[in-house]
Protein backbone atom coordinates (compact mmCIF):
# COMPACT_ATOMS: atom_id res chain seq x y z
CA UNK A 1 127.75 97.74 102.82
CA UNK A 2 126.34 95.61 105.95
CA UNK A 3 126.24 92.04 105.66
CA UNK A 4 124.67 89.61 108.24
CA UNK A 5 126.34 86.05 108.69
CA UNK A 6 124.24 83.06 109.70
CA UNK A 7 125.60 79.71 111.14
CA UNK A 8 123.50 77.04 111.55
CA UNK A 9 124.03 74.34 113.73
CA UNK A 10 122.19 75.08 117.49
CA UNK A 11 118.18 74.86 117.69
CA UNK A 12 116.99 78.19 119.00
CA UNK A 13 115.76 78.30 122.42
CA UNK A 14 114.91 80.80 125.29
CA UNK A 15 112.77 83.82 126.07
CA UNK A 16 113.02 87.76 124.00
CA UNK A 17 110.94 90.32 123.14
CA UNK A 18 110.45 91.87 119.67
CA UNK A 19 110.29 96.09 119.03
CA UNK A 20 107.49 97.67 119.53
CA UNK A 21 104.59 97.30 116.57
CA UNK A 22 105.63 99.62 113.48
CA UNK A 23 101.83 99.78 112.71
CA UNK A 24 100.97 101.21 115.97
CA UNK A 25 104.03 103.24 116.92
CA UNK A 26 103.17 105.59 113.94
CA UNK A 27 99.72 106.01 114.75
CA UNK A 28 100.06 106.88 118.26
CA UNK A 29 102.80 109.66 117.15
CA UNK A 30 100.65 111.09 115.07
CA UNK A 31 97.59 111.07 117.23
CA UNK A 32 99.37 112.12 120.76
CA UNK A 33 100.70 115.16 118.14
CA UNK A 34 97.30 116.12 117.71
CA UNK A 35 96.28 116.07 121.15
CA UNK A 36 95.95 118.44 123.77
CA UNK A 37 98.81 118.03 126.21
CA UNK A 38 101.18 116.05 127.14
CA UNK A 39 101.48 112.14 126.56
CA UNK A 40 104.05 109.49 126.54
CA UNK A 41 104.38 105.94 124.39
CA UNK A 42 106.64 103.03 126.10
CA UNK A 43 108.43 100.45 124.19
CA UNK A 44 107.70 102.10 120.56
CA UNK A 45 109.30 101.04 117.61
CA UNK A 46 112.88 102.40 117.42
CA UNK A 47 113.48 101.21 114.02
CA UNK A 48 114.10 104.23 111.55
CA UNK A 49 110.72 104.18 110.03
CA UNK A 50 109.16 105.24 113.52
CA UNK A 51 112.43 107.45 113.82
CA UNK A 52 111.33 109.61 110.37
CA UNK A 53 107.48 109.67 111.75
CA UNK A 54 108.91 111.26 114.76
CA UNK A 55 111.32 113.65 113.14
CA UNK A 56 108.35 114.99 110.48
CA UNK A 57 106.23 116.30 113.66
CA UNK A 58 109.21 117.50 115.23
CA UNK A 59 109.52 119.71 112.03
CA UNK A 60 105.88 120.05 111.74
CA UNK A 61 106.37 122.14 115.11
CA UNK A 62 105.06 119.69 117.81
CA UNK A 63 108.12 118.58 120.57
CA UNK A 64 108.73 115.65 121.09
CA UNK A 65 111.81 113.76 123.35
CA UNK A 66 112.46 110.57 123.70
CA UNK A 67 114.68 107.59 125.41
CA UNK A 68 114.57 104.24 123.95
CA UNK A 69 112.03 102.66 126.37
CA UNK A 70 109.95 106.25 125.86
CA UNK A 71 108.59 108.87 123.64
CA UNK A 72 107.00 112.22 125.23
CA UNK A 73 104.32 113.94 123.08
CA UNK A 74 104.13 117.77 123.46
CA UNK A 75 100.49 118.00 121.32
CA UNK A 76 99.17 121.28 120.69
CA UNK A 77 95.86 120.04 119.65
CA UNK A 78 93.59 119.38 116.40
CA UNK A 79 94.55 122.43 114.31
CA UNK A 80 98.54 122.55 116.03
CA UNK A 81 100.72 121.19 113.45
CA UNK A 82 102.64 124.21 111.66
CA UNK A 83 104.66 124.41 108.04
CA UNK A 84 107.75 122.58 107.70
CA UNK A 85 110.44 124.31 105.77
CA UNK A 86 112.04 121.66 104.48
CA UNK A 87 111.10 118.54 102.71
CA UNK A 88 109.69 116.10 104.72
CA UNK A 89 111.94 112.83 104.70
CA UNK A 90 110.18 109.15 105.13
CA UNK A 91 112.77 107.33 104.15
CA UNK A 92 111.84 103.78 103.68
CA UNK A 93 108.56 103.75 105.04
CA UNK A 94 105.05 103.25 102.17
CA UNK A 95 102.44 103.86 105.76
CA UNK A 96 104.93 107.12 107.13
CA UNK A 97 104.22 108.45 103.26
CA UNK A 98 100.46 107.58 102.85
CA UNK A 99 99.02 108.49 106.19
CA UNK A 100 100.66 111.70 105.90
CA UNK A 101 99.66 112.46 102.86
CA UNK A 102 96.07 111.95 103.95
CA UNK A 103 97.31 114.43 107.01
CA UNK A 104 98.75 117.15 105.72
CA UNK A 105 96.00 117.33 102.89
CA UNK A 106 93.46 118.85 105.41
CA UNK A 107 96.06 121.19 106.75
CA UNK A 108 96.76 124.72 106.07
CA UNK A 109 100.05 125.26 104.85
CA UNK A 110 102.51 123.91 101.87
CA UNK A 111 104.26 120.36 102.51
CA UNK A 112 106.46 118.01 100.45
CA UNK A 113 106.87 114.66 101.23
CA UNK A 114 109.45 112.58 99.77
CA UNK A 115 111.63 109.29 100.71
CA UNK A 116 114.27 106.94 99.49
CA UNK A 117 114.77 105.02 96.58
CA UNK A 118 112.51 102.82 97.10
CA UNK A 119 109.53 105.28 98.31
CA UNK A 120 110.16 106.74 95.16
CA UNK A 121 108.76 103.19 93.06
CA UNK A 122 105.93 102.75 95.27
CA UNK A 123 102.28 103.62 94.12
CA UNK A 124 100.72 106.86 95.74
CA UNK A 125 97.78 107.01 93.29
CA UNK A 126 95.85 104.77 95.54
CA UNK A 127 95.73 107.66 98.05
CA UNK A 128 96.44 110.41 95.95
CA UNK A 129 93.05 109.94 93.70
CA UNK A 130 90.29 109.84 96.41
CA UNK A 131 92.06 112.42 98.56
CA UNK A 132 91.48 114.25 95.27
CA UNK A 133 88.23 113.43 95.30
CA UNK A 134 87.74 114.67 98.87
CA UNK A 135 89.25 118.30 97.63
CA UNK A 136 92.88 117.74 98.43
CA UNK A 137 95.60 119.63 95.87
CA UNK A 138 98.57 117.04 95.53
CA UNK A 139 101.02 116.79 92.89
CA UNK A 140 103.89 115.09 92.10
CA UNK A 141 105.89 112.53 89.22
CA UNK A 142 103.52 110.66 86.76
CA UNK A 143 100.55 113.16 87.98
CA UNK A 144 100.92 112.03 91.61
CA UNK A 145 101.28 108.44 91.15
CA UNK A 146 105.11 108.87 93.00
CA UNK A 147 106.33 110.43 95.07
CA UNK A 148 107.94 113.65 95.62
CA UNK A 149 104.49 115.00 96.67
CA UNK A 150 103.88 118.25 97.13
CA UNK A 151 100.43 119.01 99.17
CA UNK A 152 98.81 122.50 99.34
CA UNK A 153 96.72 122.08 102.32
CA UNK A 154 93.23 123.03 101.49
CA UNK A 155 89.54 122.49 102.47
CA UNK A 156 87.75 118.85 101.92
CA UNK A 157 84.95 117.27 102.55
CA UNK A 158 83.56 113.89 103.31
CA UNK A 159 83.31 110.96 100.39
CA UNK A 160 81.70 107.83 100.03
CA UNK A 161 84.39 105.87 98.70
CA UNK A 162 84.80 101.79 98.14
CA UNK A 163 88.53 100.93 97.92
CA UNK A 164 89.03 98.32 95.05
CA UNK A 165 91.83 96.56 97.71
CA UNK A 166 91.91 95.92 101.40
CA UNK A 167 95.00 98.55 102.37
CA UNK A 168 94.95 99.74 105.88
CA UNK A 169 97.45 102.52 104.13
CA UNK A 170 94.27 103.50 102.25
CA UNK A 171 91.98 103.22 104.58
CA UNK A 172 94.09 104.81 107.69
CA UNK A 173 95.30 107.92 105.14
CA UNK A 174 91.46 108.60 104.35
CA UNK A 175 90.47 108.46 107.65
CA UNK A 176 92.74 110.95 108.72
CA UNK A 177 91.77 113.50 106.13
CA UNK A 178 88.65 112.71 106.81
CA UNK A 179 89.11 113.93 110.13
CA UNK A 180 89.60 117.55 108.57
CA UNK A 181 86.95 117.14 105.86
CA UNK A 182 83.56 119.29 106.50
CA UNK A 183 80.52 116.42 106.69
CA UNK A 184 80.77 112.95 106.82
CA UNK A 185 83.41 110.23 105.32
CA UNK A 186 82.12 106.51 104.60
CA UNK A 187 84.54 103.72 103.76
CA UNK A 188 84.59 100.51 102.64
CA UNK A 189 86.85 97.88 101.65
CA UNK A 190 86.22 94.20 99.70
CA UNK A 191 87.55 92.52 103.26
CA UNK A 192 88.96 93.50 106.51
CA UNK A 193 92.49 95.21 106.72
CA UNK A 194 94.21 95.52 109.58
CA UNK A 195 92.25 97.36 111.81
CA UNK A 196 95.23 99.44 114.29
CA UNK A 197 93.30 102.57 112.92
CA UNK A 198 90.11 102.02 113.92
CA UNK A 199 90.84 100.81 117.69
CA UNK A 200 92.95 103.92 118.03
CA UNK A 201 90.47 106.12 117.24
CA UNK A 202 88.43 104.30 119.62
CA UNK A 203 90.73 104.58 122.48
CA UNK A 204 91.33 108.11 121.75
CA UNK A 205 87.77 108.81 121.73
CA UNK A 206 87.25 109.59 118.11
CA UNK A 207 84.16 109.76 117.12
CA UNK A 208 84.59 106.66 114.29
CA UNK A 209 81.57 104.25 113.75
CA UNK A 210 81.45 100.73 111.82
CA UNK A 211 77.97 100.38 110.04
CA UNK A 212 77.02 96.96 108.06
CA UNK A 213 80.96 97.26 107.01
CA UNK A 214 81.11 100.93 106.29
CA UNK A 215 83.41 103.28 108.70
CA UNK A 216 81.36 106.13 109.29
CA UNK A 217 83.43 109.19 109.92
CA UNK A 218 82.19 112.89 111.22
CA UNK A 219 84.81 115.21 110.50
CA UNK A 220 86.15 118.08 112.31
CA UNK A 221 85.05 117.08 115.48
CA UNK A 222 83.67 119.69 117.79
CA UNK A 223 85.95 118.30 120.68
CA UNK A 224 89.41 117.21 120.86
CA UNK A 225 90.99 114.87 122.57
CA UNK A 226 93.83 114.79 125.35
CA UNK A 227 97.15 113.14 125.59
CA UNK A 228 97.28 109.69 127.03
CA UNK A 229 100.33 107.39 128.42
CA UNK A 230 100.13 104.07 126.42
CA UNK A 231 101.96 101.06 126.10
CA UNK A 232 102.91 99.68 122.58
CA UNK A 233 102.84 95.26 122.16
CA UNK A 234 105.66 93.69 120.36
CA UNK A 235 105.21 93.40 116.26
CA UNK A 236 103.55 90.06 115.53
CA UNK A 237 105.70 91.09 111.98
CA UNK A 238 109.00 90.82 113.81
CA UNK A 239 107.77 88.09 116.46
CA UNK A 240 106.84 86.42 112.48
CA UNK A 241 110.38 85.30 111.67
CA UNK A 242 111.17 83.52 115.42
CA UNK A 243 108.06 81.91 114.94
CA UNK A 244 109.26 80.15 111.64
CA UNK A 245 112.78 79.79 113.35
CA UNK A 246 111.61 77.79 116.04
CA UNK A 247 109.51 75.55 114.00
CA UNK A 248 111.69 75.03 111.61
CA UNK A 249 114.89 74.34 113.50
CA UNK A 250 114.94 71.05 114.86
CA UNK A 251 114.91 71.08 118.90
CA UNK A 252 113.98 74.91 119.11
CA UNK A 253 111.60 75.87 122.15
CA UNK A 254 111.04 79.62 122.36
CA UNK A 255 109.23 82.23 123.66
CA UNK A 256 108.05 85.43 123.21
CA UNK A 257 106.66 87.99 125.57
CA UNK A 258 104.36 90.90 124.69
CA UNK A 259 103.37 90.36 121.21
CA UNK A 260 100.29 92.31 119.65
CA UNK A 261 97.48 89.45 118.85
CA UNK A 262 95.71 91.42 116.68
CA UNK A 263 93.38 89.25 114.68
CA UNK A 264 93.69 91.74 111.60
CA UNK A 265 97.40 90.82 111.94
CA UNK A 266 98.23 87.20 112.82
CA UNK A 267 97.20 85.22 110.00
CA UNK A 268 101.18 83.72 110.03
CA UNK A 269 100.35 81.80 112.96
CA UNK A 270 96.72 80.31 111.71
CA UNK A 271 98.67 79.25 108.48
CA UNK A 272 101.73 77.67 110.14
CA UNK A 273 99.31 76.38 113.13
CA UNK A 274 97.52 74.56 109.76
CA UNK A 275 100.54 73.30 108.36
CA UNK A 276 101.42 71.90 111.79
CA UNK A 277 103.24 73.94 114.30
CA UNK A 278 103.46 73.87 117.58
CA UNK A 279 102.22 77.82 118.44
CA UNK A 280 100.64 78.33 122.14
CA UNK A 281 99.55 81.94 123.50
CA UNK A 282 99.59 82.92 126.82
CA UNK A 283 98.59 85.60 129.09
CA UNK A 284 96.10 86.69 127.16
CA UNK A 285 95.77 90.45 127.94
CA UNK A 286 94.90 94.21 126.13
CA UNK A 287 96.96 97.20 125.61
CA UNK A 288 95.59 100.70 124.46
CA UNK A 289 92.83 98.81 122.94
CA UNK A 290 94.75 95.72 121.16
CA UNK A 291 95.01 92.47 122.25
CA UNK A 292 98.42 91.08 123.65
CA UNK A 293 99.98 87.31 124.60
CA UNK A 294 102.76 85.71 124.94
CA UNK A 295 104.09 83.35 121.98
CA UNK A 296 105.65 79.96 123.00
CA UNK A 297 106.47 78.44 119.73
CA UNK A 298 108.63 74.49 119.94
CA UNK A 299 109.95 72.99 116.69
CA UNK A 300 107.61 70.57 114.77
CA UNK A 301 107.42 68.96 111.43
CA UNK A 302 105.39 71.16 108.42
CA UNK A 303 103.31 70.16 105.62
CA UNK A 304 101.94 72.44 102.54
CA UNK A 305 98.67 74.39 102.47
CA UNK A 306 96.69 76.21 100.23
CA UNK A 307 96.80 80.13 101.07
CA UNK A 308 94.00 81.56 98.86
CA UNK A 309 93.19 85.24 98.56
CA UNK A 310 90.73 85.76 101.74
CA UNK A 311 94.19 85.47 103.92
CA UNK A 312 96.15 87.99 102.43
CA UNK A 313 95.57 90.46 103.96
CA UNK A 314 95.70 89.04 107.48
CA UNK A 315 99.54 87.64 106.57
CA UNK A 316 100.96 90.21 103.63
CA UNK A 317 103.68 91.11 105.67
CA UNK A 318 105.28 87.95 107.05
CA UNK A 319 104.79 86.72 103.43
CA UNK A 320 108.74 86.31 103.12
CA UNK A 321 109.05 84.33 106.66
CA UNK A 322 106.04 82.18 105.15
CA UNK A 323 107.99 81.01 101.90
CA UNK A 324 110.81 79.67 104.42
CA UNK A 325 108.32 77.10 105.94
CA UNK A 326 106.60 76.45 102.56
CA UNK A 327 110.40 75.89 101.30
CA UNK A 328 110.91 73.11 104.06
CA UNK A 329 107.68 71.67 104.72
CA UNK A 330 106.42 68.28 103.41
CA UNK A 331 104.12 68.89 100.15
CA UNK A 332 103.06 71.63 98.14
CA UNK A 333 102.19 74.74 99.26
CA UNK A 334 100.45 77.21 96.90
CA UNK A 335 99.96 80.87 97.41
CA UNK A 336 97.49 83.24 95.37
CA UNK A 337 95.68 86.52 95.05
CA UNK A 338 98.66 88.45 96.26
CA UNK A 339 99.79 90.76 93.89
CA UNK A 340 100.24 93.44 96.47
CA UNK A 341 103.44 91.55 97.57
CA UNK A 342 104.46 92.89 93.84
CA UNK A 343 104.92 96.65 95.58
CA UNK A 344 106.43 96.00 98.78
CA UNK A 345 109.82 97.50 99.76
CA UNK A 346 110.57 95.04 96.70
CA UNK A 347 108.79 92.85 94.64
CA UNK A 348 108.35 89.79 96.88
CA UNK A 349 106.99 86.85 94.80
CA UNK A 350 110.15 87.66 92.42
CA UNK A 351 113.12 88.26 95.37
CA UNK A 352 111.88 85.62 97.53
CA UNK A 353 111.38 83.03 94.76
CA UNK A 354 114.58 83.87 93.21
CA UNK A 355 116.52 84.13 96.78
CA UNK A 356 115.25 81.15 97.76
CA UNK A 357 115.69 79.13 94.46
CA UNK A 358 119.58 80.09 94.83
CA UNK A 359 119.23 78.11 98.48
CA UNK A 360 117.94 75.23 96.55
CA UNK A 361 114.39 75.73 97.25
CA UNK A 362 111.62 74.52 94.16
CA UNK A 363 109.61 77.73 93.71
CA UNK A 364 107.71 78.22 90.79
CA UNK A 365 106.63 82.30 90.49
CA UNK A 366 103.16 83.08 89.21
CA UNK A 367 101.94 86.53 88.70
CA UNK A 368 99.88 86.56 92.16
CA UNK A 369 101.67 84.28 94.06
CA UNK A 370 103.88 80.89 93.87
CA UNK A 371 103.69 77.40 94.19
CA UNK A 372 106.03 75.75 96.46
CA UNK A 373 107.42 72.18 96.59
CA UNK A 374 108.62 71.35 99.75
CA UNK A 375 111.95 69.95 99.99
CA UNK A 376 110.44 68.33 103.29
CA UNK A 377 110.50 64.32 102.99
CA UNK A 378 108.17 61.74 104.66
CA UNK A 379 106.92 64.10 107.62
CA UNK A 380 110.67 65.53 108.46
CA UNK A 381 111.28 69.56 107.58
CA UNK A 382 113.84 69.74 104.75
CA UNK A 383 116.89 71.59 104.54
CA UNK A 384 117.98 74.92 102.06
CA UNK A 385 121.51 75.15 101.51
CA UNK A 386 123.85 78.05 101.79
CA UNK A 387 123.44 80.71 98.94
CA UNK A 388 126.92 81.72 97.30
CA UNK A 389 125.38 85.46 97.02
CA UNK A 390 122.07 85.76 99.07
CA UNK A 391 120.70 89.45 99.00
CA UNK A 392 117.94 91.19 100.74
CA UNK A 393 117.13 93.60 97.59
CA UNK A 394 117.21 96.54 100.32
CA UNK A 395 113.90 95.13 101.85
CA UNK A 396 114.42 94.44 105.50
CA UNK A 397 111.93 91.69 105.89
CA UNK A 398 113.56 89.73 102.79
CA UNK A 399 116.88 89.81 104.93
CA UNK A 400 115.45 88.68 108.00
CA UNK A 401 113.54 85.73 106.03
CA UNK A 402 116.86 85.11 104.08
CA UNK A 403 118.75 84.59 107.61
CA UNK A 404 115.89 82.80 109.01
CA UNK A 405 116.11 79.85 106.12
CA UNK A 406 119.67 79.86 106.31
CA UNK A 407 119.19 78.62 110.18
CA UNK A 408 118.57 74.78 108.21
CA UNK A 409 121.77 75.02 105.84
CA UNK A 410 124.73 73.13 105.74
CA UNK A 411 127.18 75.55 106.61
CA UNK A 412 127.17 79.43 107.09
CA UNK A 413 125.50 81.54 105.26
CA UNK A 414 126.06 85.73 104.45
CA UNK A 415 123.66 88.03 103.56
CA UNK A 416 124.93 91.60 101.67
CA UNK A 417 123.14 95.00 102.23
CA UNK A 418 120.80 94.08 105.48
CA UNK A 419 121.21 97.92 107.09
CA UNK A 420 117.36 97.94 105.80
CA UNK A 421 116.84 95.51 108.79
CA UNK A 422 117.18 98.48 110.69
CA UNK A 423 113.98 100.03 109.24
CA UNK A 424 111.83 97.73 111.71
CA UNK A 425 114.26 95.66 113.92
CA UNK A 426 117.46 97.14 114.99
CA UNK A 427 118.73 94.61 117.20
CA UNK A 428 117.37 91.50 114.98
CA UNK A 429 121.16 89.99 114.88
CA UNK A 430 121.37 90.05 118.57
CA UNK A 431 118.32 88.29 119.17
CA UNK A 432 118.70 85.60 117.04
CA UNK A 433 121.84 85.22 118.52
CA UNK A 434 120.61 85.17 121.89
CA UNK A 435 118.39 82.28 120.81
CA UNK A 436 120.91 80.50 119.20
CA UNK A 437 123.16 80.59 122.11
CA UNK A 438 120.63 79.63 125.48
């Protein structure tokens, strides 16, 4: 079993980079595969998520090589993907499973998709019924709400379909099948999820409209499109749990280069910028269509917010590295309308309350959220202690939040099971350390 040990004691300070965003690194494998010709992505995300996105075109025919500053994209074009003949594997990864479900349902040929443990818990009957609707012939456990699925590729066509939450899973695995669907596919959602799909299309040239807040998409597009060399930005995700290092760590000053700004994606850093950090972006810039800066972030003293359900969706995945500054800040801080945290790798609200209760924090769980008292006194950012038996539930962003919040303990801290870290951020040890040691 891998542990990670934390010792507190240094503020963090200096300059890093973060991988490559997880969001867009499996896009822009799957859409280079469907080009024509050859393209390359820099500085993707090597965690193993990416890794199993990359492996299931390699067995869905398309070649693909790659370095760890570069992938190369063989695409053989809109209709080029061929049978795999073997169960497709994506391990720990809920947007790997979903978009390709939406995929392969427009596809002519037989697939399975299946991953780990915890793949195997999540709910696929948010794709699987209107992909239904749209024609596609999925089974699989509890009548397709989990995964294994097993897709027989068949004919659809275009839907008008509302989802009842903002998912960009949802939205992104629709789009694609809506890409092989005969006529037109309209979606909307109650609010804005992140948007990675939508600005791909665009810089691919797909022919994807926004109308009053409905996408409008035309399937089967009479022309293709051709492989590209892009650039991938940093993970705001990953960049999420230096951000609440730094400000939370007394004398911290760090920065980091390259991060994706995308507005869909960096509601961490308007709630800690309201509870009083010190967060300044520079160089503001764009790559293949998303905006990119570099984070400075110095430490400063917190207080507690309100974080009502119109930010959710902007911040559900730095949700763990959030509770850490709610946990030291000055005041309350009280978090609702996220139940989706409830089907994460884990069950957030319940293994980041009770993780964080063990390190002394005063977390109450409610059924959509939690309110937080802050153990922060008179202006000053408290302290959490050292858990006797912190775990990260095999969900790599609990880990890296865990090891975050044990930067303010007393003594050292160690985490058991954190290989999941390796899902998004390989080298997230080394970094800190880096920090820790400038």
């Amino acid at each position: 079993m891998t542990s990670l040990t934390i010792t507190p004691g240094r503020p963090l300070r200096g300059t890093i980079t973060v991988p490559g965003d997880k969001s867009l690194t499996h896009r822009a494998i799957i859409l280079t595969a469907l080009a024509e010709g050859t393209s390359t992505i820099s500085d993707y995300c090597q965690g193993e998520d990416c890794l199993n996105t990359m492996r299931t075109f390699q067995s869905l025919g398309i070649p693909i090589t790659h370095t760890p500053a570069q992938m190369t994209i063989y695409g053989k074009g809109f209709w080029g993907l061929t049978e795999s003949n073997v169960p497709i594997d994506c391990g720990n990864s809920g947007t790997g499973i979903r978009l390709l479900t939406g995929l392969l349902a427009g596809q002519d040929f037989f697939s399975v998709l299946t991953g780990d443990e915890s793949i195997r818990r999540r709910p696929m009957g948010r794709v699987v019924k209107p992909l239904r609707e749209m024609g596609a012939i999925i089974g699989g456990r509890k009548g397709g709400e989990l995964a294994p699925l097993a897709i027989t590729g068949s004919g659809l066509h275009g839907i008008d379909y509302t989802s009842p939450v903002a998912s960009a899973q949802i939205k992104s695995s629709l789009l694609l099948a809506g890409l092989y669907a005969e006529g037109t596919t309209c979606y909307k959602e109650p609010s804005l999820s992140r948007d990675h799909t939508e600005r791909m299309f665009q810089f691919f040239g797909i022919p994807l409209v926004r109308e009053e807040g409905t996408l409008v998409l035309q399937g089967r597009p009479s022309v293709g499109w051709h492989g590209v060399h892009m650039t991938i930005p940093g993970d705001f995700s990953a960049a999420a749990f230096f951000i609440v290092g730094a400000t939370i760590v007394p004398g911290s000053d760090v920065t980091i280069r390259h991060v994706g700004m995308n507005p869909t994606r960096t509601g961490l850093m308007d709630v800690m910028k309201k509870m009083g950090a010190d967060i300044e972006v520079l160089s503001r810039r764009e790559e293949a269509g998303e905006p990119v800066g570099d984070l400075r972030v110095k430490s400063a003293p917190l207080k507690g917010v309100v974080i009502g359900p119109e930010l959710i969706p902007k911040t559900i995945d730095e949700f763990p590295a959030l509770c850490v500054a709610a946990a030291v800040a000055d005041g309350d801080t009280v978090i609702s309308g996220a139940e989706e945290l409830r089907v994460k790798e884990s069950d957030r609200i319940a293994t980041m309350s009770g993780e964080l209760r063990a390190m002394g924090a005063r977390i109450e769980e409610r059924s959509d959220g939690m309110f937080i008292r802050g153990l922060g006194q008179g202006g000053e950012n408290g302290r959490l202690k050292a858990a006797s038996s912190a775990r990260s539930h095999e969900d790599h962003r609990v880990a890296m939040a865990l090891a975050i919040g044990g930067l303010t303990a007393e003594r050292s801290m160690t985490i058991a099971d954190t290989g999941c870290v390796g899902t998004s951020f390989p080298d997230f040890e080394g970094a800190l350390a880096q920090l820790a040691r400038a």
